[in-house]
Protein backbone atom coordinates (compact mmCIF):
# COMPACT_ATOMS: atom_id res chain seq x y z
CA UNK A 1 73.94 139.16 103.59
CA UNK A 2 75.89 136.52 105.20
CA UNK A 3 72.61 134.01 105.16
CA UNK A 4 73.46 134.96 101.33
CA UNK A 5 77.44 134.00 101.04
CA UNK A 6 76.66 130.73 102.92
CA UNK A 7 74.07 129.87 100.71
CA UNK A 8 75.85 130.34 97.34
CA UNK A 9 79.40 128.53 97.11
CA UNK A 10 79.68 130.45 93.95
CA UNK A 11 79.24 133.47 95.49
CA UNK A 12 81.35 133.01 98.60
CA UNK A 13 83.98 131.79 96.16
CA UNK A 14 83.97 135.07 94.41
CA UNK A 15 83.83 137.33 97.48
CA UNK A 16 87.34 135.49 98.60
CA UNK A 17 88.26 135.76 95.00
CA UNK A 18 87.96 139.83 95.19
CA UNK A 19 89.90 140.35 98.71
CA UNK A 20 93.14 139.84 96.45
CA UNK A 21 92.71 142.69 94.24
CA UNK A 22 95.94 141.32 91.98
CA UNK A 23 93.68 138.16 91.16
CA UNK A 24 91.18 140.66 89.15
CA UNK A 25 94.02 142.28 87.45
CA UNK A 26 95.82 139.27 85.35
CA UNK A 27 94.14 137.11 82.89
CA UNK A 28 92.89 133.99 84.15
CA UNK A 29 94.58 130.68 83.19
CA UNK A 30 93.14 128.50 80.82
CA UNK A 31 90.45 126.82 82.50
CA UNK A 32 90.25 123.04 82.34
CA UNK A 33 87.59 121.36 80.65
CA UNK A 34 86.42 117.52 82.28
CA UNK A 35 86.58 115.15 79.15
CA UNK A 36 83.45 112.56 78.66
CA UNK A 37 85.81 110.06 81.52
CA UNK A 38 85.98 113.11 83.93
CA UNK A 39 89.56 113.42 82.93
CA UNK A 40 91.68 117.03 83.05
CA UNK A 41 94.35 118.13 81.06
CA UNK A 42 96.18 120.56 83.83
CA UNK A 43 98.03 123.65 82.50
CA UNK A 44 101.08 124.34 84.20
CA UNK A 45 101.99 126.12 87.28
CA UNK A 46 104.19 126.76 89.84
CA UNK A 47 103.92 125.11 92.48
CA UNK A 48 105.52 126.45 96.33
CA UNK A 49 106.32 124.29 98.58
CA UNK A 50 103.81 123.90 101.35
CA UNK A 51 103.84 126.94 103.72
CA UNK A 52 102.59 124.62 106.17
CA UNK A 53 105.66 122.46 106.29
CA UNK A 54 108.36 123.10 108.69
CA UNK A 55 112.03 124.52 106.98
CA UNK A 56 113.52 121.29 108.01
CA UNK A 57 111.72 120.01 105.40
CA UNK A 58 111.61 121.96 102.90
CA UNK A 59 115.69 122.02 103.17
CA UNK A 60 114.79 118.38 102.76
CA UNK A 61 112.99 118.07 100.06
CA UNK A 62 115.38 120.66 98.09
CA UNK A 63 118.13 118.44 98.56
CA UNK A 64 116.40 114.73 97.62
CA UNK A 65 115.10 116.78 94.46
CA UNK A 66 118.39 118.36 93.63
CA UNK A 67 120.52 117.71 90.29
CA UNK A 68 123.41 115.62 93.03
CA UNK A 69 120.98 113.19 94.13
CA UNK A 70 119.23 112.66 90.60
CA UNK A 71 122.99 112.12 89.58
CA UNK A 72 123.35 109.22 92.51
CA UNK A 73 123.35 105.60 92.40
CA UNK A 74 120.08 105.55 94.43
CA UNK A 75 117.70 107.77 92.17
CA UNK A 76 119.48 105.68 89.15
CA UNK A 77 119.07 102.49 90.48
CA UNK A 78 116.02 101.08 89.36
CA UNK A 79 117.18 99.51 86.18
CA UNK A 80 119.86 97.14 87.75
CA UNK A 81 119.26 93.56 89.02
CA UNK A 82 117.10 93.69 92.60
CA UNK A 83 120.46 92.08 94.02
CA UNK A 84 122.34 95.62 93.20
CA UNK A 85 119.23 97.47 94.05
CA UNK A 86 118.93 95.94 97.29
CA UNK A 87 122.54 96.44 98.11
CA UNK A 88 122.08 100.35 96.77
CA UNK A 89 119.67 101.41 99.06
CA UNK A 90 120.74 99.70 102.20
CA UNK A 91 124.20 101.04 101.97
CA UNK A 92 124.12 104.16 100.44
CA UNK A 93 120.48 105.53 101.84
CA UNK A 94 118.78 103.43 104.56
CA UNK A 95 122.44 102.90 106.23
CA UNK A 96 122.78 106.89 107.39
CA UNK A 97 119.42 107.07 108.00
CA UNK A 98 119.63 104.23 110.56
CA UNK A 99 122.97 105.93 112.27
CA UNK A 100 120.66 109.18 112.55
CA UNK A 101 117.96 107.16 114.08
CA UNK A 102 120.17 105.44 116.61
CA UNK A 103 122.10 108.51 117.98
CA UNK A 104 118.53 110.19 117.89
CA UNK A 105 116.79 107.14 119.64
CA UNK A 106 119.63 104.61 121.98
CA UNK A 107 118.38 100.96 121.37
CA UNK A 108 119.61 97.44 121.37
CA UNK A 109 119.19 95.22 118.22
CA UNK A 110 118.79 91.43 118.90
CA UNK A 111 118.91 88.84 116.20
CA UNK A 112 115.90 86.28 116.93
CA UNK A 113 114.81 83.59 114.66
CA UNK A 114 111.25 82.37 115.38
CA UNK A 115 109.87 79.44 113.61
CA UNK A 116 112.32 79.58 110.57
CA UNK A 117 111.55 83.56 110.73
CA UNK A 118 114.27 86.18 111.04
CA UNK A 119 113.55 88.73 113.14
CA UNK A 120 115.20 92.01 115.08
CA UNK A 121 113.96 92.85 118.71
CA UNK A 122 114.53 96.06 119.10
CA UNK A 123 114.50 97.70 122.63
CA UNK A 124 115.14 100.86 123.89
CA UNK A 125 118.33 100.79 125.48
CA UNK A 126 117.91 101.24 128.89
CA UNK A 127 115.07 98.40 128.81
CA UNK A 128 111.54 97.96 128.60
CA UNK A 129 110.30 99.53 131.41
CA UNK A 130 108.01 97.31 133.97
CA UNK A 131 105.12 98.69 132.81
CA UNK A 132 105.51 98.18 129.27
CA UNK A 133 106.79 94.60 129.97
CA UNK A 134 103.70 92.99 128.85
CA UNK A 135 103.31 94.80 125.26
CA UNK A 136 105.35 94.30 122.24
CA UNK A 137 104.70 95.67 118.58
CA UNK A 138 105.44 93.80 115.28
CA UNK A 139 106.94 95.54 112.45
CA UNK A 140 106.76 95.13 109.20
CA UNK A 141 109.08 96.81 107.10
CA UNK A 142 108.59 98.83 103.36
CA UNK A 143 109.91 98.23 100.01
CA UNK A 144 107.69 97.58 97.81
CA UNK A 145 107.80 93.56 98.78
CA UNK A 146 110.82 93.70 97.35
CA UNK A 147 113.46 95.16 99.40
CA UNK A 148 114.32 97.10 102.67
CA UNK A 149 114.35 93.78 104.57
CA UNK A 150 116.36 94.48 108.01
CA UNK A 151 116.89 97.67 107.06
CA UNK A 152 114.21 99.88 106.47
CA UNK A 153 112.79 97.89 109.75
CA UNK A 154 115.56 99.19 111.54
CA UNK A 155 114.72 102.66 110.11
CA UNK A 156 110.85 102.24 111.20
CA UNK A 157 111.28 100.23 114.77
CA UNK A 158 114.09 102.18 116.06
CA UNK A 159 112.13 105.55 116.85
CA UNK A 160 109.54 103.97 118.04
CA UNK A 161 111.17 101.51 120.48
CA UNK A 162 113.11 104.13 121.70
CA UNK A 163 110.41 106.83 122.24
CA UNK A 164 108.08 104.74 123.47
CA UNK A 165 109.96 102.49 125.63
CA UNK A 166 108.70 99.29 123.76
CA UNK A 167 109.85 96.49 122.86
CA UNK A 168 109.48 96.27 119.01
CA UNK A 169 109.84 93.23 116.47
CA UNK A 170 110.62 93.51 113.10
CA UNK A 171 109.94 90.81 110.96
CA UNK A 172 111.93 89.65 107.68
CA UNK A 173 109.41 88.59 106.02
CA UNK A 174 109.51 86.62 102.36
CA UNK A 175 109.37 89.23 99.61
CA UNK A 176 109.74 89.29 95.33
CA UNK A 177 110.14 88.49 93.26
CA UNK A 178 111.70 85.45 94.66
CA UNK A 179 108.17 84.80 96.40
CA UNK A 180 104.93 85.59 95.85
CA UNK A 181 101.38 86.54 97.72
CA UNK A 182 100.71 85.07 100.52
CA UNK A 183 104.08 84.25 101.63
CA UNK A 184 104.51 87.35 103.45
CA UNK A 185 101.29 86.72 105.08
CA UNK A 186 102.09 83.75 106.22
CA UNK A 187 104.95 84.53 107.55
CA UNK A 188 103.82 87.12 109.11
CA UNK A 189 101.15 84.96 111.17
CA UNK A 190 104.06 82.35 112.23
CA UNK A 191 105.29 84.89 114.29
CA UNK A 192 102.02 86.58 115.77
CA UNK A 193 101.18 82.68 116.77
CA UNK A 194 104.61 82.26 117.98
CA UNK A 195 103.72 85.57 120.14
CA UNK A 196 100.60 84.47 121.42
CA UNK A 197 102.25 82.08 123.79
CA UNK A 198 104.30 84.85 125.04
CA UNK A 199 101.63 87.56 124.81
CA UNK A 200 97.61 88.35 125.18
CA UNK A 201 96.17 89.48 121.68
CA UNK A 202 95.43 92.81 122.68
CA UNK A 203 98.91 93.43 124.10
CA UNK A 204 99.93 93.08 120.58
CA UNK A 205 100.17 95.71 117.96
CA UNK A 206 101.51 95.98 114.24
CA UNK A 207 102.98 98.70 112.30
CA UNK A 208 104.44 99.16 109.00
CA UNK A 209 105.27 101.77 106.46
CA UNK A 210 104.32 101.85 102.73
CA UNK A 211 104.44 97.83 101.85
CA UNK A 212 104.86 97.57 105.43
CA UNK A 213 101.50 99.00 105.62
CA UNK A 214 99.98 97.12 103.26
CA UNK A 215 101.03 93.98 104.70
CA UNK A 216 99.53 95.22 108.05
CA UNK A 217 96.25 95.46 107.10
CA UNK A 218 96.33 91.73 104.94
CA UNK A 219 97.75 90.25 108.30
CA UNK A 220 94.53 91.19 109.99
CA UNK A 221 92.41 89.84 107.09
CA UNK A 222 95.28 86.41 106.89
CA UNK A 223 94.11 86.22 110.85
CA UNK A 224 91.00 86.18 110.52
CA UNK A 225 90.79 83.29 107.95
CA UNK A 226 93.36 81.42 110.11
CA UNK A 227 91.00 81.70 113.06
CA UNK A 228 93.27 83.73 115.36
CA UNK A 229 92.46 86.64 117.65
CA UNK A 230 92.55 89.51 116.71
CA UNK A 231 95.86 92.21 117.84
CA UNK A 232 95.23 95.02 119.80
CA UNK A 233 95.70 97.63 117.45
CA UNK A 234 97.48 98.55 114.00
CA UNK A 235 99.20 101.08 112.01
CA UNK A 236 98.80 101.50 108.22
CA UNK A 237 101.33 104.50 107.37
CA UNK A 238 102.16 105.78 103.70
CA UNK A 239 99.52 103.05 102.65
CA UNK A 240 96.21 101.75 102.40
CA UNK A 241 93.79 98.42 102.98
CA UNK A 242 93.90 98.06 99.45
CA UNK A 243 93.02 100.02 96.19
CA UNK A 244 97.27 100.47 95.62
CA UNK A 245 97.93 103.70 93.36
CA UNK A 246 94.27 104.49 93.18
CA UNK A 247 93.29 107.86 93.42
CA UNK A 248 94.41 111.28 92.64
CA UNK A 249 97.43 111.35 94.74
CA UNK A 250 98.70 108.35 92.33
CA UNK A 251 99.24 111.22 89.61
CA UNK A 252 99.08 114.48 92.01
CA UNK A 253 102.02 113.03 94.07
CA UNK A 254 105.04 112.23 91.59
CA UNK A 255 104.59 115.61 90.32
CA UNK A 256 104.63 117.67 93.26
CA UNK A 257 107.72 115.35 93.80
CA UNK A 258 109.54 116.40 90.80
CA UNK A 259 108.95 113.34 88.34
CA UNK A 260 106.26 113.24 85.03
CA UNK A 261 102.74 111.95 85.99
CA UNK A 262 102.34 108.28 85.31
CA UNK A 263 100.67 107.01 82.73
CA UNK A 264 96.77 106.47 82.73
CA UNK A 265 96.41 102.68 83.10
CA UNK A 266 93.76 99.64 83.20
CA UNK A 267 94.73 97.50 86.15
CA UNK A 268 94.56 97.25 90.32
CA UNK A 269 98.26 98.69 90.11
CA UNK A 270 99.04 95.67 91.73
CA UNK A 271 100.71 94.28 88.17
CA UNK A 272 103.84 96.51 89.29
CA UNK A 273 104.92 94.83 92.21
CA UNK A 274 106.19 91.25 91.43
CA UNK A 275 105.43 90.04 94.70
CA UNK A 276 101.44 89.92 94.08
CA UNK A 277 101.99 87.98 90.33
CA UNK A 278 99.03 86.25 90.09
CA UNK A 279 97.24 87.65 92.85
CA UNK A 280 93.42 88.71 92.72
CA UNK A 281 93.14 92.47 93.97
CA UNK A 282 89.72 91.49 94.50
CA UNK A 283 90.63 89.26 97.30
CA UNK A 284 89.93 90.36 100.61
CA UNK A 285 93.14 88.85 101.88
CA UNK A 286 95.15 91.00 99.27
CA UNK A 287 93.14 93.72 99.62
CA UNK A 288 90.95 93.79 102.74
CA UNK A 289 89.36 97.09 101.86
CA UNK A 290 86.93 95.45 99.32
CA UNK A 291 85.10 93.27 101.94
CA UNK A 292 83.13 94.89 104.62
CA UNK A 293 82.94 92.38 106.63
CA UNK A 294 86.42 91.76 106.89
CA UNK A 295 87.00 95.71 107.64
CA UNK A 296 84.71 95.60 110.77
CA UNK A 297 86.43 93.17 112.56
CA UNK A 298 89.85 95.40 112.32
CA UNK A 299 90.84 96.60 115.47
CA UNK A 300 91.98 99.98 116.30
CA UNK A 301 93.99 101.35 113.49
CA UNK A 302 95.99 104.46 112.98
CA UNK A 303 96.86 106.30 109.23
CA UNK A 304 99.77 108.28 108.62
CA UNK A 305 99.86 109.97 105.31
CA UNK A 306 100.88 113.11 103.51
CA UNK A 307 99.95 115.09 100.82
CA UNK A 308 102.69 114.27 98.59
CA UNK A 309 102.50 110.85 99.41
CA UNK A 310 100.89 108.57 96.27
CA UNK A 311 99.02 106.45 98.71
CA UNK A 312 97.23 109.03 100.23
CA UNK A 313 94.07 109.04 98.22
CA UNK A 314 93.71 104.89 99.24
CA UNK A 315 94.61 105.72 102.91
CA UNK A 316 92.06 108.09 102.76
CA UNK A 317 89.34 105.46 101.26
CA UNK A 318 90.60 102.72 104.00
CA UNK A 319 90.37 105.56 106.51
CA UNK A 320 86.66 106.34 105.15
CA UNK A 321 85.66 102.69 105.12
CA UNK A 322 86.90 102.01 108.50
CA UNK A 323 84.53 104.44 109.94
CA UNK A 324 82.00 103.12 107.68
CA UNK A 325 82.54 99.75 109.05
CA UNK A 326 82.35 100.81 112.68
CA UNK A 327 86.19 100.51 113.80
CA UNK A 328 87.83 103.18 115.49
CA UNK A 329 90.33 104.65 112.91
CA UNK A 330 92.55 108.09 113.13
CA UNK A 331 93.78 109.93 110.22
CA UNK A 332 96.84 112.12 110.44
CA UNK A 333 97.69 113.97 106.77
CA UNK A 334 100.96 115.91 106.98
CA UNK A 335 101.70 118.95 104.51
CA UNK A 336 103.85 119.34 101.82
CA UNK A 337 105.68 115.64 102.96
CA UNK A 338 106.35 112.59 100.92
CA UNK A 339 106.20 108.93 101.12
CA UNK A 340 107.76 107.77 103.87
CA UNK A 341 108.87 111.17 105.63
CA UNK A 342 109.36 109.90 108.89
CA UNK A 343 112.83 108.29 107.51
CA UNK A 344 114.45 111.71 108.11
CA UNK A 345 113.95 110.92 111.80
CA UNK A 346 115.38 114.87 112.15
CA UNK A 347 111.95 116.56 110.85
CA UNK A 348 109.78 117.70 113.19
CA UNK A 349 107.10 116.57 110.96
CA UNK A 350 108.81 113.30 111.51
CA UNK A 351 109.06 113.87 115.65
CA UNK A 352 105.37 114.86 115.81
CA UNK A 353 104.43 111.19 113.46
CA UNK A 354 106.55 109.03 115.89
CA UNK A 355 104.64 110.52 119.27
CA UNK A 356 101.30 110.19 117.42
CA UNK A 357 102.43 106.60 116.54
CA UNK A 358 103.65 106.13 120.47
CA UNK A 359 100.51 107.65 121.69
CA UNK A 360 98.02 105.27 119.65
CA UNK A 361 99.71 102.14 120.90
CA UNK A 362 100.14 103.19 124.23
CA UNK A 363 96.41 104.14 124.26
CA UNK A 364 95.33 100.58 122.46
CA UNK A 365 97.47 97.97 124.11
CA UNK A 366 96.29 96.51 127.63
C-alpha cells in the first residue's frame, strides 16, 4: 500500500488531505483555473505569518506593517525628489539601524578615498586579528542604485566586520539617476585594482545586499572583460545575477508584505531603476545570468534570500544556473522574512544570516 501512495501524487495528496478531518467538512474554495498564458486569478485568503519564523520577527514585521509606519515619512516618501528621499531614509531609518548595529557589533569607521573613490574601512574594533590580516571584503551597498550610499553600507559591513573580525570596505559607488550603467561597475573595479596591489585575488571577497547584490555579480562579469583575476569568493543577498523582478516572488512577495500585487508588465524590470536607462538586460555585464560562459568562471558565491523577499524567485534561477555552470554556490532561504531582513541586526534570523555570511568567507578566502 505504501508502493501505492508513492506512486500516485494524487493519491498521497488526498491521504494527507483526510488526516485533517475539518478539511472534509467545509466547502472547498473556488479553485483557480490557469488562463491560455498560465496565468491565475487567486481568491483570497488569510494568510499567517510563517510559523517558522522566530517572534522577533514576527513582532517585526507587525510593526513595519502597522497603520504608524504607513503614516511615516519613510513609507510616504517615494513621491518626493531623490534629494529628500535620500535624506529620509538615512536619517529617519538606516540611522537607528546603524546605532543598533554598532552597540551590537564595536567597529571603527575610516574614511578612505581610493582613486577618486569614497570608501569606509570598517574594522572590528579591537583590530583585525593576525590571522585575518591578509583578507579584506568589498561591500557594496543597496538602494536600488539610487540611494543608501554610506549608509546602508554601514548597515551591511558593520556586522560582518565585527563578527568576523575582518576588515571590510564599503564602496560609494556612482548611482541614479545622476549616472547610469556601467558607472557603478567601473567604479567598482577601480578599487578591486587598487586592492590588488595590496591583496592576492583570492584573499578578496565581495558582498552586497539587494542592488548591492546585483552589482556583485556584474563586478565579476565587468572583471572578466577587463582581464582581471578573479576574487575569492562573493555574496549575492536579497538579489540575483540578473532576471530583476522575474518570477513569482515579484507578485507573491508585496502581498505577503501588505501592498497590492504589481501590475503584469512587458519588460526586463530593469525600466524601473533609472540607473540602467538605456541598458540591454540582455547583456552579460548587466545581467551575467544570461551567459553561461560568463557564470562558470564565478567563483564561490553565497545566496541569501527569503520567502517574502521579491528577488527570491531570480536568486533562485542564479542559484540554479550556478550549479548548472559548475561553480560552487549555497542557497540559504529564510521563512516568513523580507527583503533585506538582516537590517534588524536584533533577529535571530538576522544573527544566524551574518554567521552563515562569516562562515562562507572565512571558508573561501586564503
Amino acid at each position: 500500500m505504501l508502493s501505492d501512495h508513492r506512486s500516485s501524487p494524487l493519491l498521497a495528496t488526498c491521504v494527507a488531505v483526510g488526516m485533517s478531518g475539518a478539511a472534509f467538512a467545509q466547502a472547498p474554495p473556488p479553485r483557480p483555473t490557469a488562463e491560455p498564458d498560465g496565468a491565475l486569478e487567486v481568491p483570497a485568503f488569510r494568510m499567517p505569518f510563517s510559523s517558522l519564523a522566530s517572534e522577533a520577527a514576527r513582532l517585526s514585521y507587525i510593526e513595519e506593517h502597522s497603520a504608524a509606519f504607513y503614516d511615516s515619512p519613510v513609507a510616504r516618501m517615494s513621491r518626493l525628489p531623490i534629494n529628500e528621499q535620500r535624506a529620509i531614509l538615512d536619517e529617519q531609518y538606516l540611522a537607528p539601524r546603524i546605532a543598533k548595529a554598532r552597540k551590537a557589533y564595536p567597529v571603527t569607521i575610516t574614511p578612505r578615498t581610493i582613486q577618486g573613490v569614497y570608501t569606509e574601512v570598517i574594522e572590528p574594533a579591537d583590530g583585525v586579528p593576525k590571522a585575518h590580516a591578509k583578507r579584506v571584503l568589498i561591500n557594496l551597498h543597496g538602494g536600488g542604485f539610487v540611494m543608501g550610499a554610506r549608509t546602508n553600507g554601514q548597515l551591511e559591513s558593520i556586522p560582518v566586520a565585527g563578527l568576523g573580525k575582518v576588515r571590510v570596505i564599503s564602496v560609494d559607488y556612482r548611482q541614479g539617476p545622476e549616472h547610469h550603467f556601467p558607472a557603478a561597475s567601473e567604479d567598482v573595479a577601480t578599487v578591486y585594482r587598487e586592492l590588488l596591489k595590496e591583496y592576492r585575488p583570492e584573499q578578496i571577497g565581495i558582498f552586497g545586499c539587494s542592488a548591492g547584490g546585483m552589482l556583485a555579480a556584474q563586478a565579476v562579469a565587468w572583471f572578466q572583460k577587463e582581464a582581471l583575476p578573479r576574487p575569492g569568493a562573493i555574496g549575492i543577498f536579497c538579489a540575483s545575477a540578473g532576471n530583476f523582478g522575474q518570477g513569482d516572488s515579484h507578485f507573491t512577495a508585496p502581498v505577503l508584505n501588505g501592498q497590492p500585487p504589481p501590475p503584469a508588465r512587458v519588460g526586463s524590470g530593469l525600466e524601473y531603476l533609472p540607473y540602467f536607462k538605456g541598458a540591454d538586460a540582455n547583456d552579460p555585464l548587466v545581467s551575467p545570468v544570461r551567459d553561461s560562459a560568463v557564470l562558470a568562471r564565478f567563483p564561490p558565491t553565497l545566496l541569501i534570500t527569503a520567502t517574502r523577499d521579491f528577488a527570491m524567485s531570480s536568486a533562485l534561477d542564479t542559484h540554479r544556473a550556478l550549479v548548472r555552470a559548475n561553480v560552487e554556490a549555497d542557497l540559504h532561504v529564510f521563512d516568513g522574512l523580507q527583503h533585506f531582513f538582516f537590517g534588524d541586526v536584533e533577529l535571530p534570523e538576522s544573527k544566524d544570516a551574518f554567521q552563515v555570511m562569516v562562515n562562507f568567507f572565512d571558508k573561501h578566502l586564503k
